[in-house]
N, C-alpha and C. Protein backbone atom coordinates (compact mmCIF):
# COMPACT_ATOMS: atom_id res chain seq x y z
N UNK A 1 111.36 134.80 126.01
CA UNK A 1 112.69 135.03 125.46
C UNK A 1 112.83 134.33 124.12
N UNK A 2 112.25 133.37 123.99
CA UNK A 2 112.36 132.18 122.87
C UNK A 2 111.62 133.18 121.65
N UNK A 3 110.42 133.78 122.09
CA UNK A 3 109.76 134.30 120.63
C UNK A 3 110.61 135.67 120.59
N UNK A 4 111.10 135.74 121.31
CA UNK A 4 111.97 137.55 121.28
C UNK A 4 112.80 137.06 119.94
N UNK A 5 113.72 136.25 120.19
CA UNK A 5 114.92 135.91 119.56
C UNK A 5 114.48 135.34 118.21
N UNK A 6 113.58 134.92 117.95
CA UNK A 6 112.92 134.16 116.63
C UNK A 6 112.00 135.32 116.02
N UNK A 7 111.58 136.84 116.16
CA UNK A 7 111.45 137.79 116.44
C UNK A 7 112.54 138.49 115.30
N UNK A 8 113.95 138.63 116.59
CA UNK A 8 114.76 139.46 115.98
C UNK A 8 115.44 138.29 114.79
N UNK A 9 115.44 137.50 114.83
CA UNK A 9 116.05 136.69 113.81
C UNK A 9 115.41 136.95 112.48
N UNK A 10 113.96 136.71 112.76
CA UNK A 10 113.41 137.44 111.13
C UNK A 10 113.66 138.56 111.04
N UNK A 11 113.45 139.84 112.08
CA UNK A 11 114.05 141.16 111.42
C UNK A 11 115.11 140.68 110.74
N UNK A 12 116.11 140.63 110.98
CA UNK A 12 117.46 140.26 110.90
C UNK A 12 117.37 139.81 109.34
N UNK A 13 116.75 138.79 108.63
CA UNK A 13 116.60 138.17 107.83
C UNK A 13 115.73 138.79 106.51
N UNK A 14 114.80 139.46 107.14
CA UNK A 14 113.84 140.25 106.05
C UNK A 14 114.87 141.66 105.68
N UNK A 15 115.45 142.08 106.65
CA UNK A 15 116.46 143.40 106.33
C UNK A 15 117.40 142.88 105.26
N UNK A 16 118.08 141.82 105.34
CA UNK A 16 118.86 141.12 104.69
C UNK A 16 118.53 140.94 103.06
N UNK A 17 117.13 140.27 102.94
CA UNK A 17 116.59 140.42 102.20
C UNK A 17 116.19 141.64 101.26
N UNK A 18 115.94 142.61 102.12
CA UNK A 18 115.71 144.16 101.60
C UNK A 18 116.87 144.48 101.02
N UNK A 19 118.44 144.40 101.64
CA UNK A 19 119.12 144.99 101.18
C UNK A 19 119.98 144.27 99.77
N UNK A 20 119.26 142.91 99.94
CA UNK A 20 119.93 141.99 98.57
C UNK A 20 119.00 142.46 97.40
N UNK A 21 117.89 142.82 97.58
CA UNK A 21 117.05 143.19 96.47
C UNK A 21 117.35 144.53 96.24
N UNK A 22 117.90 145.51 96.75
CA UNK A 22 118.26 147.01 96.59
C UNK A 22 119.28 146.55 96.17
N UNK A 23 120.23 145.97 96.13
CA UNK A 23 121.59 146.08 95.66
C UNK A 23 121.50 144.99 94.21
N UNK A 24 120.15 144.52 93.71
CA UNK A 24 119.82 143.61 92.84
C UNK A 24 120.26 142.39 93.07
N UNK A 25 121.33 141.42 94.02
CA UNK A 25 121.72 140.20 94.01
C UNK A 25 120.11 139.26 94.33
N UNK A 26 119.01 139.94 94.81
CA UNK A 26 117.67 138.97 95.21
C UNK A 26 117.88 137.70 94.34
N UNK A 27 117.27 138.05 93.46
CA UNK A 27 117.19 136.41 92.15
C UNK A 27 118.52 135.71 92.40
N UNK A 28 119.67 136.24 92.61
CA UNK A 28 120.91 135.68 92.14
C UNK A 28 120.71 134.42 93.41
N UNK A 29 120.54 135.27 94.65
CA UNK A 29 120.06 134.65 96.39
C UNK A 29 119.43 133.41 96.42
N UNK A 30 118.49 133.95 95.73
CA UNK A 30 116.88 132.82 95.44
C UNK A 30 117.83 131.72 94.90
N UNK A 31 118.31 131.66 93.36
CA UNK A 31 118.37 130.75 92.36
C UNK A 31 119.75 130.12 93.57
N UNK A 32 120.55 130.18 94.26
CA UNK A 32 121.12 129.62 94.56
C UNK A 32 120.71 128.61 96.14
N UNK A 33 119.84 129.69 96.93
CA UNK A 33 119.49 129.36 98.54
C UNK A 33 118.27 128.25 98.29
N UNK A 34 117.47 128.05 96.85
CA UNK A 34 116.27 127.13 97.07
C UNK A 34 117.12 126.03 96.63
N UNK A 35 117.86 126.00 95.14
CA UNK A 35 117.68 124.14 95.56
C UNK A 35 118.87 123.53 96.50
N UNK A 36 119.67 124.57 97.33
CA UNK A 36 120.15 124.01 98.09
C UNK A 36 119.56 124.15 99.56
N UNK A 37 118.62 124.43 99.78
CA UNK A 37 117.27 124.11 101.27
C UNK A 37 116.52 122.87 100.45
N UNK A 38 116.38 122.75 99.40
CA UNK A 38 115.86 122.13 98.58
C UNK A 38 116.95 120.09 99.21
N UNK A 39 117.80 120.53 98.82
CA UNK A 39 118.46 118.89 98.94
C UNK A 39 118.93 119.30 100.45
N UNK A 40 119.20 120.19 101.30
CA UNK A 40 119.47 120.05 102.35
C UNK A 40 118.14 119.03 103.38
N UNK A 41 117.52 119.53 103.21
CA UNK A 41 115.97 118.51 103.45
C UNK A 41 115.38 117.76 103.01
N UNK A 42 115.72 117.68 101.37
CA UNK A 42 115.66 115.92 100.96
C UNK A 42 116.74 115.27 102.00
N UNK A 43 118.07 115.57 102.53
CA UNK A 43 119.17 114.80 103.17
C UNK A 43 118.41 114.35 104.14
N UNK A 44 117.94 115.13 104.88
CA UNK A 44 117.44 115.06 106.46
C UNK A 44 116.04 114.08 106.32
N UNK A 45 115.59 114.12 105.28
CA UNK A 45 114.36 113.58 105.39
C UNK A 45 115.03 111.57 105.18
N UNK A 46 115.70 111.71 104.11
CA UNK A 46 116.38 110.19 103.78
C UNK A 46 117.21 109.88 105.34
N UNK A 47 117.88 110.88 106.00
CA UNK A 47 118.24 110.08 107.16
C UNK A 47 117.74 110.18 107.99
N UNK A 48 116.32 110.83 108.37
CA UNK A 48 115.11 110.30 109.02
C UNK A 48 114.78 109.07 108.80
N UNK A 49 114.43 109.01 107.48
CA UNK A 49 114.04 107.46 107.14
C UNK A 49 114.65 106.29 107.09
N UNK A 50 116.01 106.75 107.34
CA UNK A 50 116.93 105.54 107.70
C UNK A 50 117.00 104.97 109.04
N UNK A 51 117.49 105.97 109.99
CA UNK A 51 117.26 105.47 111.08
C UNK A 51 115.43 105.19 112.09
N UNK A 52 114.55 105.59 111.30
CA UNK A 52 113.39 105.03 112.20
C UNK A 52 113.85 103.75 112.44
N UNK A 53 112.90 103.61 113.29
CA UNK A 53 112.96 101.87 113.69
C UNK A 53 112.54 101.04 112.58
N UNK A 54 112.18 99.51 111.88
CA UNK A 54 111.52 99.28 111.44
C UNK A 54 110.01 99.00 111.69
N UNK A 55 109.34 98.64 111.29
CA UNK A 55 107.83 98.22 111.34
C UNK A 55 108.43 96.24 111.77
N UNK A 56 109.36 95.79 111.39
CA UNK A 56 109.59 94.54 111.32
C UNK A 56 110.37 94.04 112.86
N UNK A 57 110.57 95.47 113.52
CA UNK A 57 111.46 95.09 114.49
C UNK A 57 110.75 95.01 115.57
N UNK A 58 109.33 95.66 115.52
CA UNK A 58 108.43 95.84 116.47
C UNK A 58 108.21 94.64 117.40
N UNK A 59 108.07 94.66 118.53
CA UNK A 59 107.46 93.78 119.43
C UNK A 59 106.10 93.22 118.98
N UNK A 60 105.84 92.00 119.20
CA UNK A 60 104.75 91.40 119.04
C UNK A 60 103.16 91.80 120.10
N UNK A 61 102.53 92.35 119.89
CA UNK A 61 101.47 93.00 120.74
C UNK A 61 100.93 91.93 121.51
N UNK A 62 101.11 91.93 122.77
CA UNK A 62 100.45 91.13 124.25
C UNK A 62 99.66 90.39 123.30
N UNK A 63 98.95 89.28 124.51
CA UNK A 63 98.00 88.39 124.11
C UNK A 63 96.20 89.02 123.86
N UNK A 64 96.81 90.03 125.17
CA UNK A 64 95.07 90.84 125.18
C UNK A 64 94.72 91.52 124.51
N UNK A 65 95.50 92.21 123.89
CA UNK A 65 95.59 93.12 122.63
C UNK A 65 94.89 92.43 121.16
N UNK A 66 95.81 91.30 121.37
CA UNK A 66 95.32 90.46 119.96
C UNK A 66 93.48 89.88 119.79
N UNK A 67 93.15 89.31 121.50
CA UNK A 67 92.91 88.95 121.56
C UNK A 67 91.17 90.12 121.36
N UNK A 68 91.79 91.51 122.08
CA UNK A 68 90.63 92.71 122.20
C UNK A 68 90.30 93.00 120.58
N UNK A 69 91.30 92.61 119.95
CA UNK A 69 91.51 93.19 118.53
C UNK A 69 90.36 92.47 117.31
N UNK A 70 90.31 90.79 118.25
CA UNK A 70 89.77 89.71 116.85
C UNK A 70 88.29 90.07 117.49
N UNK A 71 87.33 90.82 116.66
CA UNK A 71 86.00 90.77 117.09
C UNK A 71 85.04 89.89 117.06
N UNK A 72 85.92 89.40 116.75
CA UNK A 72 84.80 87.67 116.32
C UNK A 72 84.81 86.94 118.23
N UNK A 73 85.90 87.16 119.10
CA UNK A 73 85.95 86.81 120.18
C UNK A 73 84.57 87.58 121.02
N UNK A 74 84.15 86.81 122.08
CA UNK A 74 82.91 87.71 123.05
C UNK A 74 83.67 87.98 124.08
N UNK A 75 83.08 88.74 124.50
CA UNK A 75 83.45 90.13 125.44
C UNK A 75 84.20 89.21 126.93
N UNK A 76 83.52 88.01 126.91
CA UNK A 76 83.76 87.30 128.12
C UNK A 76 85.52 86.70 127.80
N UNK A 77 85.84 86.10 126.78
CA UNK A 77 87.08 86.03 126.09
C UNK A 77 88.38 86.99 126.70
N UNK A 78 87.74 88.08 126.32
CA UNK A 78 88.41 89.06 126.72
C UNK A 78 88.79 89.45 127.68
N UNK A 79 87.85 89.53 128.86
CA UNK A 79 88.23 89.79 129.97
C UNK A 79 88.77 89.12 131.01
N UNK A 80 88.40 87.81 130.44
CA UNK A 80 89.47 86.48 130.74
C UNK A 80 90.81 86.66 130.56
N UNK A 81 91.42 86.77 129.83
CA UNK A 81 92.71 87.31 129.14
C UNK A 81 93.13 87.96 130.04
N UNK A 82 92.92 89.15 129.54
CA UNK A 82 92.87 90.55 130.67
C UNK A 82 93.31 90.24 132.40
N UNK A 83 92.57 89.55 132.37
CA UNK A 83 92.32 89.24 134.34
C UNK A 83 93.17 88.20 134.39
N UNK A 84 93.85 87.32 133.48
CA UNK A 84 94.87 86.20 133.34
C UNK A 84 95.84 86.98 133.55
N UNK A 85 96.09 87.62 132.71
CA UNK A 85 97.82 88.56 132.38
C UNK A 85 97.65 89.79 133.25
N UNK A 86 96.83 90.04 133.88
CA UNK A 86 96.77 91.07 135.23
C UNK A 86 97.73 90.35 136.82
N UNK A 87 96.64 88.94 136.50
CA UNK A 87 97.00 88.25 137.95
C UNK A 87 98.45 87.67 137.55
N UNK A 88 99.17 87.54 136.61
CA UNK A 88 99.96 86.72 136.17
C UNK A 88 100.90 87.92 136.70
N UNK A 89 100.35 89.44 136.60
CA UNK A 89 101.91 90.50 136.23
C UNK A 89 102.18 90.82 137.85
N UNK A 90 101.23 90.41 139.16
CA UNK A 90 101.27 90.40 140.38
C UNK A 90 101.90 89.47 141.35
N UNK A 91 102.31 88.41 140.82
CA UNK A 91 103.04 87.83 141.21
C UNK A 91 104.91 87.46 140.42
């Protein structure tokens, strides 16, 4: 049903089109419908970028994470950690 309707919506839209260019308004269409899709989606994009979260607000990544992360640590390090903050989250 979803591609039916997205379907008839472009008919709908390309006819539209046909009949603005037969009646000559096309260019007039264009010069007015781009730069306003044009800043309608610069808008959306700036208040996308407003409300993300920050990068600064983020949670601090577990200990094991940090700890899987520094490669300079050996493997035994690690799984220490791991098996610490496992047994720690079971009780």
């Amino acid at each position: 049903m979803r591609t039916a309707g997205r379907l008839l919506l472009l008919g709908w839209l390309l006819a539209a089109l046909v009949v603005l260019g037969i009646d000559g308004r096309l260019p007039e269409f264009i010069a007015w419908a781009a730069p306003g899709s044009l800043l309608v989606l610069a808008l959306v994009s700036l208040v996308r970028q407003q409300l993300a979260p920050s990068i600064l607000d983020q949670r601090p990544l577990p200990e094991r994470y940090r700890v899987a992360d520094d490669l300079r640590q050996p493997i035994a390090a690690v799984v220490a950690v791991a098996e610490q903050e496992a047994l720690a989250g079971r009780h």
